[in-house]
C-alpha atoms as a PDB file:
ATOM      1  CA  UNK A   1     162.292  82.686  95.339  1.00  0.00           C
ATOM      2  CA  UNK A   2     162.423  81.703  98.921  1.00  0.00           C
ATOM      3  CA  UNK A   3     159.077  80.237  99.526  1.00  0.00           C
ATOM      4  CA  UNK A   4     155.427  80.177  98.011  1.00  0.00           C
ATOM      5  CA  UNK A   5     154.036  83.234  97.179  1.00  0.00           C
ATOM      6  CA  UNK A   6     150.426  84.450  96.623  1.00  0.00           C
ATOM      7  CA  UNK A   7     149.817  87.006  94.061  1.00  0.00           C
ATOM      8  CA  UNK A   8     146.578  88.596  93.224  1.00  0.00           C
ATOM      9  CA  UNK A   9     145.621  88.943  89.664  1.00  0.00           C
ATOM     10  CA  UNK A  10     145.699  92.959  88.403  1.00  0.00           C
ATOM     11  CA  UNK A  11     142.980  93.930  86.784  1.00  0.00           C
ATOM     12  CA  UNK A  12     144.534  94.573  83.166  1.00  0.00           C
ATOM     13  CA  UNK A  13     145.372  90.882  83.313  1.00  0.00           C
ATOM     14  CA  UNK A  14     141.632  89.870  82.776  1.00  0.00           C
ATOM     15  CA  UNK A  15     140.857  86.902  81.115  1.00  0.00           C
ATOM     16  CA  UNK A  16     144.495  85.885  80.546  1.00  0.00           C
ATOM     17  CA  UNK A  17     145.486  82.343  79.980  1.00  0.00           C
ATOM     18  CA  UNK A  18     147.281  81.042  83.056  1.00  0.00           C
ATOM     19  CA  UNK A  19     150.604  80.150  80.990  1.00  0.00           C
ATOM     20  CA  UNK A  20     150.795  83.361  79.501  1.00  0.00           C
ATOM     21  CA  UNK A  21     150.335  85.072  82.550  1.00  0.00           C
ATOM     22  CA  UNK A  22     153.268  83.007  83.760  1.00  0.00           C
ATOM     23  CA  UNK A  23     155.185  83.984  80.833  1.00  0.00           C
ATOM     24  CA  UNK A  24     154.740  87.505  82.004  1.00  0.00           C
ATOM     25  CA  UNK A  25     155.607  87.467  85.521  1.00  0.00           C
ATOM     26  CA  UNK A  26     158.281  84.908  85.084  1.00  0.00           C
ATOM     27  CA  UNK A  27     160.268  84.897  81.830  1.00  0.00           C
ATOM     28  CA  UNK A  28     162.879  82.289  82.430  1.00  0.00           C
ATOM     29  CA  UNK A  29     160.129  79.419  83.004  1.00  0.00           C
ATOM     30  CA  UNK A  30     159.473  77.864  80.187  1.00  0.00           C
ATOM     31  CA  UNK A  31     156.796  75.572  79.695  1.00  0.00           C
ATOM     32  CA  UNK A  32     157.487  71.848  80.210  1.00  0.00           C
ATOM     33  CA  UNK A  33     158.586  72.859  83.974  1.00  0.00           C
ATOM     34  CA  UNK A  34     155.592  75.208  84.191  1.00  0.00           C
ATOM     35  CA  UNK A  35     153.319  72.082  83.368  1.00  0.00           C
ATOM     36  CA  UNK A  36     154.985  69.921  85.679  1.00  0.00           C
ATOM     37  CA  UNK A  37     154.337  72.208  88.172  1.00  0.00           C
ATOM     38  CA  UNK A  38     150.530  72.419  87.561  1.00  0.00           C
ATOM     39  CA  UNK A  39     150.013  68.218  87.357  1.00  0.00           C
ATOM     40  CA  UNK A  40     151.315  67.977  90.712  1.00  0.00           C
ATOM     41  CA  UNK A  41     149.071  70.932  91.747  1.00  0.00           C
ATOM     42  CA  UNK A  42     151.577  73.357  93.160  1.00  0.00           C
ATOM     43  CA  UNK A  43     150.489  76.298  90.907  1.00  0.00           C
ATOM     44  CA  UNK A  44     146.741  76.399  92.277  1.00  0.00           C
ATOM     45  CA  UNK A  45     144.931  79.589  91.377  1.00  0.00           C
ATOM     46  CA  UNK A  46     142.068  80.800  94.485  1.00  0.00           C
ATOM     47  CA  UNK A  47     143.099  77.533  95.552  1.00  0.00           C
ATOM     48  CA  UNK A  48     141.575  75.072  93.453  1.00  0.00           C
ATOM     49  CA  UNK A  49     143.704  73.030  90.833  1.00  0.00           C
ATOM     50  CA  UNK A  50     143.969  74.768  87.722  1.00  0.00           C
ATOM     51  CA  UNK A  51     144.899  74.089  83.712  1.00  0.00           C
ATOM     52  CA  UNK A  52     147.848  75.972  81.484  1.00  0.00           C
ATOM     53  CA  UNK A  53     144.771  77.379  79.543  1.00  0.00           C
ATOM     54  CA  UNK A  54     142.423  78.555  82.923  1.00  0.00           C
ATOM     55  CA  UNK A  55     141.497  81.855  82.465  1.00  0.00           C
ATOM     56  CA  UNK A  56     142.579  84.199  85.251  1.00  0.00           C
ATOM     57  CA  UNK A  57     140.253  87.348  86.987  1.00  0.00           C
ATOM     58  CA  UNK A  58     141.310  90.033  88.562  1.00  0.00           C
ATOM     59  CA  UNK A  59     141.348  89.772  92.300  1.00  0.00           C
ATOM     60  CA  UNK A  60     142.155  85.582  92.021  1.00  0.00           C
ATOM     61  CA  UNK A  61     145.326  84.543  93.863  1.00  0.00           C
ATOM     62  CA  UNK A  62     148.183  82.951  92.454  1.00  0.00           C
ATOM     63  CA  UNK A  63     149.722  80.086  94.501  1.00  0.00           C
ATOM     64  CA  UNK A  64     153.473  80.319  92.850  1.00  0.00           C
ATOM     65  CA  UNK A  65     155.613  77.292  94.486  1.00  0.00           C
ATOM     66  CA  UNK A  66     159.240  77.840  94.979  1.00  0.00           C
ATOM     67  CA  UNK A  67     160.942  78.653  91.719  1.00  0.00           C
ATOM     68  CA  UNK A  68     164.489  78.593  90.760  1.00  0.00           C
ATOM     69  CA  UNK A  69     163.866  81.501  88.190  1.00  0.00           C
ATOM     70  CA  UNK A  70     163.308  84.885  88.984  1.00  0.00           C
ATOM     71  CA  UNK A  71     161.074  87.177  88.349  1.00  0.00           C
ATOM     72  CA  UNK A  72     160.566  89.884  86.022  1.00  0.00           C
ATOM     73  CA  UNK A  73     162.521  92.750  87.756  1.00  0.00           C
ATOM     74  CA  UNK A  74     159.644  95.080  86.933  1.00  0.00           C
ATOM     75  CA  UNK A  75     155.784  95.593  85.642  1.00  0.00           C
ATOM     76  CA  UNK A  76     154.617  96.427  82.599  1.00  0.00           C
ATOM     77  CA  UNK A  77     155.483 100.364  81.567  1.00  0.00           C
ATOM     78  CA  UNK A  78     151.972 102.494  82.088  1.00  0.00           C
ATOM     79  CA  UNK A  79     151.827 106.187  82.390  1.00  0.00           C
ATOM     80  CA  UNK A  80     150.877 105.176  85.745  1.00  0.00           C
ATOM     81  CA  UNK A  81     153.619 103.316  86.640  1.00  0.00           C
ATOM     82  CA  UNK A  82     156.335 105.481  85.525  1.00  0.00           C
ATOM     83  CA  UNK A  83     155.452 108.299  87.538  1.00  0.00           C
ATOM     84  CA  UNK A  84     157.867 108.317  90.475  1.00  0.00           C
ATOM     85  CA  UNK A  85     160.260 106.365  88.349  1.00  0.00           C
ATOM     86  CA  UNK A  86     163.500 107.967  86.828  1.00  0.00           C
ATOM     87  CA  UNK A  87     163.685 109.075  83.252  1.00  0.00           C
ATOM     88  CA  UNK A  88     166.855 106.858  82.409  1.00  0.00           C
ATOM     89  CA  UNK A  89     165.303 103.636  84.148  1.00  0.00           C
ATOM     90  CA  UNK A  90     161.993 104.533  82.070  1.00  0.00           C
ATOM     91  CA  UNK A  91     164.210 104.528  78.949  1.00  0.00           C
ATOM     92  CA  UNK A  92     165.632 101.619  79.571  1.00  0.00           C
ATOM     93  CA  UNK A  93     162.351  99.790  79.660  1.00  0.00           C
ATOM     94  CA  UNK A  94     160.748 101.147  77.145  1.00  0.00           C
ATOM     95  CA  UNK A  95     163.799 100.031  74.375  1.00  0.00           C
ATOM     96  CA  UNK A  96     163.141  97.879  71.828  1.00  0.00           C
ATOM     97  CA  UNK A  97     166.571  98.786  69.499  1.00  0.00           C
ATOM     98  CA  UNK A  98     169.714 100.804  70.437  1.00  0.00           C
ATOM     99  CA  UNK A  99     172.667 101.561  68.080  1.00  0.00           C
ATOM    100  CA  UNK A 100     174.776 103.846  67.111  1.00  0.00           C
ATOM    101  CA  UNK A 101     172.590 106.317  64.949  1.00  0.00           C
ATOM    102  CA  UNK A 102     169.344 104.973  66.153  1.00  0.00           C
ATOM    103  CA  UNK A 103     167.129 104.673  69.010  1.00  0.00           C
ATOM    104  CA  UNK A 104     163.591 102.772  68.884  1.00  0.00           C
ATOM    105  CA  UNK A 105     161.217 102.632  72.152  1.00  0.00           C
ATOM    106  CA  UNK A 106     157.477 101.145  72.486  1.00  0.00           C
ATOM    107  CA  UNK A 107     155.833 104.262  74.131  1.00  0.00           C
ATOM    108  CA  UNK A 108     153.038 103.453  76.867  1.00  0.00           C
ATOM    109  CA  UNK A 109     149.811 104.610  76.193  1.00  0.00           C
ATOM    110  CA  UNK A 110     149.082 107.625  78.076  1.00  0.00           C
ATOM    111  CA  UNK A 111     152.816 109.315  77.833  1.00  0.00           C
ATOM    112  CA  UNK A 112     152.899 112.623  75.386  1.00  0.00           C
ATOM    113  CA  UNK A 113     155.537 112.658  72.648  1.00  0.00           C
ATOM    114  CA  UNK A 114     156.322 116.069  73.724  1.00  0.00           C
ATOM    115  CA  UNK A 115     155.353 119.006  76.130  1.00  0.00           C
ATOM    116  CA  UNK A 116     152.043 120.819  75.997  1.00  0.00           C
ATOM    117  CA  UNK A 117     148.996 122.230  78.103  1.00  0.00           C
ATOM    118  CA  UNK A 118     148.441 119.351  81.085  1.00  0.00           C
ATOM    119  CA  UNK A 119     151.431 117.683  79.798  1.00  0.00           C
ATOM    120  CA  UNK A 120     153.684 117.020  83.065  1.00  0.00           C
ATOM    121  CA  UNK A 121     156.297 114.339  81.724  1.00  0.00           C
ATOM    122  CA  UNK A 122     156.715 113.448  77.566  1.00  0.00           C
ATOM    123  CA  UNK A 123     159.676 111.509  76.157  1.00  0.00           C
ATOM    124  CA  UNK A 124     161.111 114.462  74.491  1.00  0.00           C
ATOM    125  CA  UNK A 125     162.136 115.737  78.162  1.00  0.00           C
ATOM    126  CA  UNK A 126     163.034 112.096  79.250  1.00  0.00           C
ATOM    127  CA  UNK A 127     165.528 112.913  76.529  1.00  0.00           C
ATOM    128  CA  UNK A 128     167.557 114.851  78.261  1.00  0.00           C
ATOM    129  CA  UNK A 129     168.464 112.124  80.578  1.00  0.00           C
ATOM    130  CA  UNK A 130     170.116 110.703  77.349  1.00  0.00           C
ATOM    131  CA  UNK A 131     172.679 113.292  76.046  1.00  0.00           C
ATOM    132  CA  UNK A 132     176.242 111.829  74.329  1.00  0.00           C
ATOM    133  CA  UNK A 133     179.577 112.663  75.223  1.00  0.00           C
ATOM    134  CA  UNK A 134     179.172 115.616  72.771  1.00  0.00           C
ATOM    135  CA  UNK A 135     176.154 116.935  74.302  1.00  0.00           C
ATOM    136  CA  UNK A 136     173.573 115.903  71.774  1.00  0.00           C
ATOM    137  CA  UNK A 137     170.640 114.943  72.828  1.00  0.00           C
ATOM    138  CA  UNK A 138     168.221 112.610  71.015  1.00  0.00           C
ATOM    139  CA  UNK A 139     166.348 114.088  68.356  1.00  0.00           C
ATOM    140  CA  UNK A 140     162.141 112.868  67.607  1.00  0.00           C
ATOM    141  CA  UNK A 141     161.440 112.628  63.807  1.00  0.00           C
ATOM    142  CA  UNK A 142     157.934 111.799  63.797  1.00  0.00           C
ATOM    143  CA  UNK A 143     155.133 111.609  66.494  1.00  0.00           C
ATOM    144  CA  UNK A 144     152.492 109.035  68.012  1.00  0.00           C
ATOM    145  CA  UNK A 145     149.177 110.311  69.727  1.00  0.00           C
ATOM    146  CA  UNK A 146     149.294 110.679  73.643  1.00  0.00           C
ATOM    147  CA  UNK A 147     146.963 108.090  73.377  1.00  0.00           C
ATOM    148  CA  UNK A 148     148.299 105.485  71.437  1.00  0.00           C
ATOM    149  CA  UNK A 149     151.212 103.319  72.168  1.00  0.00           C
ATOM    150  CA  UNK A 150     153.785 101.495  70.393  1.00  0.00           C
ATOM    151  CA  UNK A 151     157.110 102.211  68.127  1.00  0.00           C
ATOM    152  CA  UNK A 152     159.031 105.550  68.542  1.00  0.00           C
ATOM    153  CA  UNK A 153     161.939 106.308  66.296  1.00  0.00           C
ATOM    154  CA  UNK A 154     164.288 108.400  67.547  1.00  0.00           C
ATOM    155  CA  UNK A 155     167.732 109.661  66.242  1.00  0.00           C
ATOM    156  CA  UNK A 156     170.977 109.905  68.490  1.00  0.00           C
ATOM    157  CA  UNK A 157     172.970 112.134  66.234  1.00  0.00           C
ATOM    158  CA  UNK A 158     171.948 115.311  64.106  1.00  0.00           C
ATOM    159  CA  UNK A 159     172.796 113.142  60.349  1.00  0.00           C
ATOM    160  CA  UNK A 160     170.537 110.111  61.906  1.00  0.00           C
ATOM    161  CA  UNK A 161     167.925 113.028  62.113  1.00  0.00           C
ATOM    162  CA  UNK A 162     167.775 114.744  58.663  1.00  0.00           C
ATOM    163  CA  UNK A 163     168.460 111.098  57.060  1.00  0.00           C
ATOM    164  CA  UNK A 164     165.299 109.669  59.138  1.00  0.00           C
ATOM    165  CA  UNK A 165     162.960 112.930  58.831  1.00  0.00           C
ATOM    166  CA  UNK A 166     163.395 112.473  55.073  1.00  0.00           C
ATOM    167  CA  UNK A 167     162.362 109.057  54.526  1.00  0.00           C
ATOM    168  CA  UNK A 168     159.251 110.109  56.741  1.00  0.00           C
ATOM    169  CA  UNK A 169     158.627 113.252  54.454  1.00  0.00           C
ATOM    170  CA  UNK A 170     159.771 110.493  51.328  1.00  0.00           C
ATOM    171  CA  UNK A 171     157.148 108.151  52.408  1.00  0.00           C
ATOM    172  CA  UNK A 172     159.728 105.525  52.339  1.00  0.00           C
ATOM    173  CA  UNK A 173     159.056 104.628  56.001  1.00  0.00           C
ATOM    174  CA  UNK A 174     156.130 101.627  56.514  1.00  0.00           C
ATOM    175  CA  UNK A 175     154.136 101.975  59.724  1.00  0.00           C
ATOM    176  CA  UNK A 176     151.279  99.470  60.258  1.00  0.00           C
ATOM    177  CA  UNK A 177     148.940  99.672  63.528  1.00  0.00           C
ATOM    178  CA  UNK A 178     146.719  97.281  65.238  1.00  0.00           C
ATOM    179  CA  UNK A 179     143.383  98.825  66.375  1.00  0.00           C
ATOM    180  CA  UNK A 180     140.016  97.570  67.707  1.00  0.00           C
ATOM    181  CA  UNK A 181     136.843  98.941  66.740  1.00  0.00           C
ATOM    182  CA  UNK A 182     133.380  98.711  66.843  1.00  0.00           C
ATOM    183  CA  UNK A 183     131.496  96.597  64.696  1.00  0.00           C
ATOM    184  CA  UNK A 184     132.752  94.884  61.436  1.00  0.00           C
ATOM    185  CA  UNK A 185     133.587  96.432  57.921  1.00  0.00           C
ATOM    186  CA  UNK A 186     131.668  94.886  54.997  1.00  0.00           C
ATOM    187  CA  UNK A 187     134.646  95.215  52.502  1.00  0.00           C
ATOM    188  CA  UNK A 188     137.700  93.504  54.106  1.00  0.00           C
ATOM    189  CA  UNK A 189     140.518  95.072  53.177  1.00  0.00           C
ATOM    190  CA  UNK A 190     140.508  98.790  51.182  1.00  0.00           C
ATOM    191  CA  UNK A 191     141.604 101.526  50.602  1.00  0.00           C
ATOM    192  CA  UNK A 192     140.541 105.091  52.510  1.00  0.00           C
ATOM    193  CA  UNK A 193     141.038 109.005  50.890  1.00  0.00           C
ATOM    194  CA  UNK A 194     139.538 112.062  52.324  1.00  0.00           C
ATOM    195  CA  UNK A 195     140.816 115.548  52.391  1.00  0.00           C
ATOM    196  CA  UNK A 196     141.117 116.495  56.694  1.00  0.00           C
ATOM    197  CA  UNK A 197     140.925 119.703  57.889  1.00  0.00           C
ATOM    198  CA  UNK A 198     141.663 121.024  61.910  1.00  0.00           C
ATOM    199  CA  UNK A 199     139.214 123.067  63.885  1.00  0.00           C
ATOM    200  CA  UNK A 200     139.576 123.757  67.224  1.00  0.00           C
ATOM    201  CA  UNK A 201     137.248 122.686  70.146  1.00  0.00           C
ATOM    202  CA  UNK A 202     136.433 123.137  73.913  1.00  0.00           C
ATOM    203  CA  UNK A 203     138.318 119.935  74.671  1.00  0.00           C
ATOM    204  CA  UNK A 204     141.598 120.800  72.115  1.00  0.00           C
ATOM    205  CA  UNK A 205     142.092 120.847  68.494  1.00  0.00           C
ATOM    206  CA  UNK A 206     139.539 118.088  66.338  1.00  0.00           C
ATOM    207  CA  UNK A 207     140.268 116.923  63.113  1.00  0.00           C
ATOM    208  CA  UNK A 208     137.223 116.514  60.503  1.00  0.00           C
ATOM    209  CA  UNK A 209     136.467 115.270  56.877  1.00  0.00           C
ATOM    210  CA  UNK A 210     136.831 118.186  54.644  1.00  0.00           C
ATOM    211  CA  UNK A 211     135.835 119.238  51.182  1.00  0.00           C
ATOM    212  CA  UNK A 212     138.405 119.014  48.229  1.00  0.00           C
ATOM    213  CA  UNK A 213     139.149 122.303  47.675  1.00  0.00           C
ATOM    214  CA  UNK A 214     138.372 123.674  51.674  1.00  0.00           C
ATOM    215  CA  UNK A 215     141.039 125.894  53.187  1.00  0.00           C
ATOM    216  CA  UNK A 216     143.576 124.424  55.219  1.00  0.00           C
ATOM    217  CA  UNK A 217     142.493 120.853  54.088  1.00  0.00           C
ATOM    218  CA  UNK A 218     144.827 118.350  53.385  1.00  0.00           C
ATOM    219  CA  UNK A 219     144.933 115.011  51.874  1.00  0.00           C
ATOM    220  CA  UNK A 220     144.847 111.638  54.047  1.00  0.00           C
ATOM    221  CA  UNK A 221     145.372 108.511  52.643  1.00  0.00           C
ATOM    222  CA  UNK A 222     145.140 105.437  55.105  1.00  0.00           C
ATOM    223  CA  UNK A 223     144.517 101.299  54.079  1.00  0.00           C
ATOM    224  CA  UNK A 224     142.792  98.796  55.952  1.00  0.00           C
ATOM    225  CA  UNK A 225     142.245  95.341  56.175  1.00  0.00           C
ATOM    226  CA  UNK A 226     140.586  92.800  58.665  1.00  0.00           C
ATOM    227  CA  UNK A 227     142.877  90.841  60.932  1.00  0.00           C
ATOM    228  CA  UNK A 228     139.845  89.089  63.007  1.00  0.00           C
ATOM    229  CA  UNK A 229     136.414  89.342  64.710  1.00  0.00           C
ATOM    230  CA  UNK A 230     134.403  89.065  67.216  1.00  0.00           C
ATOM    231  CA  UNK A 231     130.978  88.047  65.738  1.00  0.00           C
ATOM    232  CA  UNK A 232     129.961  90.893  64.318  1.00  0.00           C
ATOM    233  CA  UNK A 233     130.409  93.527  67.119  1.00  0.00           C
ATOM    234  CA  UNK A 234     134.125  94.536  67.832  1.00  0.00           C
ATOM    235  CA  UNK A 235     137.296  93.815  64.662  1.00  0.00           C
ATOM    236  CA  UNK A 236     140.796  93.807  64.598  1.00  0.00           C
ATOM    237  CA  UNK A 237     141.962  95.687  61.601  1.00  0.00           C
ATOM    238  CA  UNK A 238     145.813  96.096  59.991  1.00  0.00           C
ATOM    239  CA  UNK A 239     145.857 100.012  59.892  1.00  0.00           C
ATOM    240  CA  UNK A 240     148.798 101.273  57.194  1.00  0.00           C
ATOM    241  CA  UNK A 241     148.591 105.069  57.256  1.00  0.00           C
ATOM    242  CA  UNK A 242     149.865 106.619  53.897  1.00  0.00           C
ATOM    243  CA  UNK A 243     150.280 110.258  54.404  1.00  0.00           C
ATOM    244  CA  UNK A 244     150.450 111.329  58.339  1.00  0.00           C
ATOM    245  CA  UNK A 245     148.056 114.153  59.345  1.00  0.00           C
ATOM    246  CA  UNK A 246     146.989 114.754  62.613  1.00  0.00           C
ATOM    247  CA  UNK A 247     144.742 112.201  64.012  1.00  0.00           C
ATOM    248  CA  UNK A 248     144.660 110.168  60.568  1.00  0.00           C
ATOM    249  CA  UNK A 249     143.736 106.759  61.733  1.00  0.00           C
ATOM    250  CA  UNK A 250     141.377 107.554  64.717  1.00  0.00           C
ATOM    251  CA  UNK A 251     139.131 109.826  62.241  1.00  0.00           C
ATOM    252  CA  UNK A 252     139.557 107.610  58.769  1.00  0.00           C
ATOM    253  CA  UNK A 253     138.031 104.643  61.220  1.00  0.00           C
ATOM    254  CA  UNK A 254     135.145 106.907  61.933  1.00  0.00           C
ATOM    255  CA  UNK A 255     134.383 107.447  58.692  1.00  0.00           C
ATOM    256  CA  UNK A 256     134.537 103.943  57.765  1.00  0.00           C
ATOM    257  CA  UNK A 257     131.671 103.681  59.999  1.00  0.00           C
ATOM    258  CA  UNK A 258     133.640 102.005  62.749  1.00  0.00           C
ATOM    259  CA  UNK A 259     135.507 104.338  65.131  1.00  0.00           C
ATOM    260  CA  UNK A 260     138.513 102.942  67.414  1.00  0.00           C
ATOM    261  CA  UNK A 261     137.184 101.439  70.765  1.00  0.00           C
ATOM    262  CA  UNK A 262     137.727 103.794  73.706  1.00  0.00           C
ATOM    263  CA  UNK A 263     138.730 107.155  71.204  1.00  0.00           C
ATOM    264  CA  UNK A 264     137.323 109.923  73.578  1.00  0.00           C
ATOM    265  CA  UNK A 265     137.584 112.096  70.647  1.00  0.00           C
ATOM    266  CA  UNK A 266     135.630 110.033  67.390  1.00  0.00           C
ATOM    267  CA  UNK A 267     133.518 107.894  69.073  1.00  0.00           C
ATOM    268  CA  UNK A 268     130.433 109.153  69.038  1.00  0.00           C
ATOM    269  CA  UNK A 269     128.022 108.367  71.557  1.00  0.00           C
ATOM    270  CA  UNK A 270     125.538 105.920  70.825  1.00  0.00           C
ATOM    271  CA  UNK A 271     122.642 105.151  73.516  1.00  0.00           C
ATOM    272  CA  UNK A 272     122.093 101.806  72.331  1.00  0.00           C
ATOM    273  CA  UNK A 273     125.075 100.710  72.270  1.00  0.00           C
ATOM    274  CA  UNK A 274     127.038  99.392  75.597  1.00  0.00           C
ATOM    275  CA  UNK A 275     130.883  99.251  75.836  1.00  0.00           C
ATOM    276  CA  UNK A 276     131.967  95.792  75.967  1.00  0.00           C
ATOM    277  CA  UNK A 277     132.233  94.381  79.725  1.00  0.00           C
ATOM    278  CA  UNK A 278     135.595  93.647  80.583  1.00  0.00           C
ATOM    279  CA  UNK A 279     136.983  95.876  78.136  1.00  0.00           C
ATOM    280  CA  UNK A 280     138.716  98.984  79.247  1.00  0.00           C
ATOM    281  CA  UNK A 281     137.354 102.422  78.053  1.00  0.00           C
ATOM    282  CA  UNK A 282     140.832 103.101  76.751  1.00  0.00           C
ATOM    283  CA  UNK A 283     142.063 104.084  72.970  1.00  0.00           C
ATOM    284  CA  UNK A 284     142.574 100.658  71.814  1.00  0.00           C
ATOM    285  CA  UNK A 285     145.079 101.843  68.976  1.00  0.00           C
ATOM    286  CA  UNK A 286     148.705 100.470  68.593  1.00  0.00           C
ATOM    287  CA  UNK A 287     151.821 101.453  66.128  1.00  0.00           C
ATOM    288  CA  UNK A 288     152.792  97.935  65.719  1.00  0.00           C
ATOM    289  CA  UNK A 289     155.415  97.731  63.447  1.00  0.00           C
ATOM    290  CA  UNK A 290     157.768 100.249  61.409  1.00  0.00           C
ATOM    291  CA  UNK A 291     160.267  99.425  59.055  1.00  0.00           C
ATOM    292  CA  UNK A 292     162.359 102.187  58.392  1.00  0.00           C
ATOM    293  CA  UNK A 293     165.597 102.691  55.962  1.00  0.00           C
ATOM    294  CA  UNK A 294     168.218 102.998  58.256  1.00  0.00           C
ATOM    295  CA  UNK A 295     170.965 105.855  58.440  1.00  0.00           C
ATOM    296  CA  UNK A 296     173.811 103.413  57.771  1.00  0.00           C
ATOM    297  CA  UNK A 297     172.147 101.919  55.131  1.00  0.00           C
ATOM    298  CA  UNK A 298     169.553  98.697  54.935  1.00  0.00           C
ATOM    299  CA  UNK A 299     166.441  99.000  56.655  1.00  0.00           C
ATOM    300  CA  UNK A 300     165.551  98.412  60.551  1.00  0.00           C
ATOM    301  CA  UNK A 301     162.690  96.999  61.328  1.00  0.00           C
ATOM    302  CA  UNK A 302     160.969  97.281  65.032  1.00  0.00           C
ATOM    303  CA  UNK A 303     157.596  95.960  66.167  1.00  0.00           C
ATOM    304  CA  UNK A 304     155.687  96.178  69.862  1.00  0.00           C
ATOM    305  CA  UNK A 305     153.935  93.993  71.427  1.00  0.00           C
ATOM    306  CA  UNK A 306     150.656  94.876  72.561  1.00  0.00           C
ATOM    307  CA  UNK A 307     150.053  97.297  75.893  1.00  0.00           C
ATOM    308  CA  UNK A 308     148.376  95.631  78.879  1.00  0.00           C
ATOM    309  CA  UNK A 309     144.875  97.234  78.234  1.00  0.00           C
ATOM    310  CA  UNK A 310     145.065  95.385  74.896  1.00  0.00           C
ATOM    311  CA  UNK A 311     146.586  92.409  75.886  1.00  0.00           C
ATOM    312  CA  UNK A 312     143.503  92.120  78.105  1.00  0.00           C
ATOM    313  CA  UNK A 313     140.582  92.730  75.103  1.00  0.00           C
ATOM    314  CA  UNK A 314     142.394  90.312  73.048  1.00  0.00           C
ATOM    315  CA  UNK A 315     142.423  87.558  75.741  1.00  0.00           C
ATOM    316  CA  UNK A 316     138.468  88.222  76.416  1.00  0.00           C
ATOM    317  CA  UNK A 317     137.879  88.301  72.610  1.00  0.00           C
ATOM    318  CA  UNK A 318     139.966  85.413  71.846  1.00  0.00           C
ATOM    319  CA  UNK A 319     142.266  86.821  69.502  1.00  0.00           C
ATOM    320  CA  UNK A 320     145.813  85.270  68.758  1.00  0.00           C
ATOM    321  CA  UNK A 321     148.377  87.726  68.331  1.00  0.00           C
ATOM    322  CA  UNK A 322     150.283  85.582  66.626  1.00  0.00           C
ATOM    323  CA  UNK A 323     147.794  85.707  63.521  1.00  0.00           C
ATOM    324  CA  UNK A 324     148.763  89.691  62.731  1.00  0.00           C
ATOM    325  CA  UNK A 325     151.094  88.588  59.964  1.00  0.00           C
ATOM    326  CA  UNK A 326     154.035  90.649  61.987  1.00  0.00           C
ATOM    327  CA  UNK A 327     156.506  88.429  63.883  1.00  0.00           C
ATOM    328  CA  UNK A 328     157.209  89.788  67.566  1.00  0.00           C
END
């Protein structure tokens, strides 16, 4: 850096503890300079002198001294942000594991898997941009919500494909997801079976609890347990879907009694009951970790970190990511 700079606090950075909004916007400082910096009051937020654990608001300006570390080349990865951005520099951002057989990207909320009515840009055309020497191009083998962010396995060659779509079908890959919903579940951990059936809808295809026995049903299986909690109004459940229908997660919450914060499909409206200031009215779901056998042999495991409209609820609410059970 050549001199101070003054940079104003974005609003999905709400309530985020000054160090760790340091951490974000400049990686390579760690923390002993960081604090030196703030006893001799040249990190000064609106101003004012300010601790490693002050809370940050949107619209508050940084005071960043001169730094001999630089700054993180770019923002975090939005559907927003990636919009006049190329498909191989999107790629590259998004990757959490390359190899030979195997790729693994945390997908921003708001990107579509693949193509479809609205759809403009989805990963499986980003793919393209990726093509080997032989002219293969990236294969998916499963799929995540447009909605919901987090880990994406995806095979580079045609034998990383049929070796990874079978341990899906086999049930020998583990997927856990981080979600927050409304209110608290009286059991804390469990176990959730219903038989789900598709129907279509003005505003796309809805997925409902079915009869055993209904046409076109099929069995979901999905567990549960509580991470955390904010008194009794919003929770932080471990999500570990066993069988993957359409929709699984979003619609087993539901029925639970407490649907995903910010779902604009399952949560139903409730007149008496006011979405959480601060919060963003987004689908507060994440695919947080996968462990996956892996073509070669041994099994790869990937996890994402939580996508700036999250990281924002869980510095209002408190929570410590760190107390998931799954190491970053």
């Amino acid at each position: 850096m050549a001199g101070v700079e003054l940079i104003k606090v974005e609003a999905d950075e709400a309530g985020m503890r000054l160090d760790r909004w340091f951490k974000v916007h400049y990686p390579g400082l760690g923390f002993g300079p960081l604090q030196k910096l703030l006893r001799s009051g040249q990190v000064r937020v609106d101003g004012g002198r300010v601790k490693s654990d002050t809370r940050v608001q949107p619209g508050q300006t940084v005071r960043v001294p001169p730094m001999d570390v630089d700054a993180k080349a770019q923002g975090p990865l939005t559907a927003n942000t990636i919009k006049n951005r190329g498909d191989d520099d999107v790629l590259r951002q998004m990757l959490l594991h390359e190899d030979a057989k195997v790729l693994v990207f945390n997908k921003p909320a708001g990107l579509a898997v693949q193509g479809g009515s609205g759809v403009t840009r989805n990963v499986d055309d980003m793919l393209e941009a990726w093509r080997n020497k032989k002219g293969e191009k990236p294969r998916l083998v499963h799929r995540l919500d447009r909605d919901t962010a987090g880990v994406l396995v995806v095979a580079r060659t045609r034998g990383a494909a049929q070796a990874l779509t079978a341990a899906f079908r086999e049930r020998t890959t583990k997927k856990t997801y981080w979600a927050l919903v409304k209110g608290v579940p009286r059991v804390k951990e469990g176990k959730i079976s219903t038989w789900l059936v598709k129907e279509p809808t003005e505003d796309g295809d809805r997925m409902r609890i079915a009869r055993h026995g209904e046409e076109g049903a099929d069995h979901a299986v999905s567990y549960y347990r509580l991470i955390d909690q904010a008194a009794q109004n919003l929770a932080w459940l471990e999500l570990e879907p066993y069988t993957g229908r359409t929709h699984q997660l979003r619609v087993h919450c539901l029925h639970l009694g407490h649907p995903i914060l910010g779902d604009p499909k399952y949560f139903p409206f409730d007149k008496n009951w006011e979405f959480p200031s601060g919060l963003q009215n987004r689908l507060h779901l994440l695919a947080r970790h996968i462990s996956v056998p892996h073509p070669d042999g041994g099994r790869l495991s990937v996890t994402a970190p939580l996508p700036p409209h999250m990281v924002q609820s869980w510095n209002l609410l408190g929570f410590d990511e760190t107390s998931g059970g799954i190491d970053a």
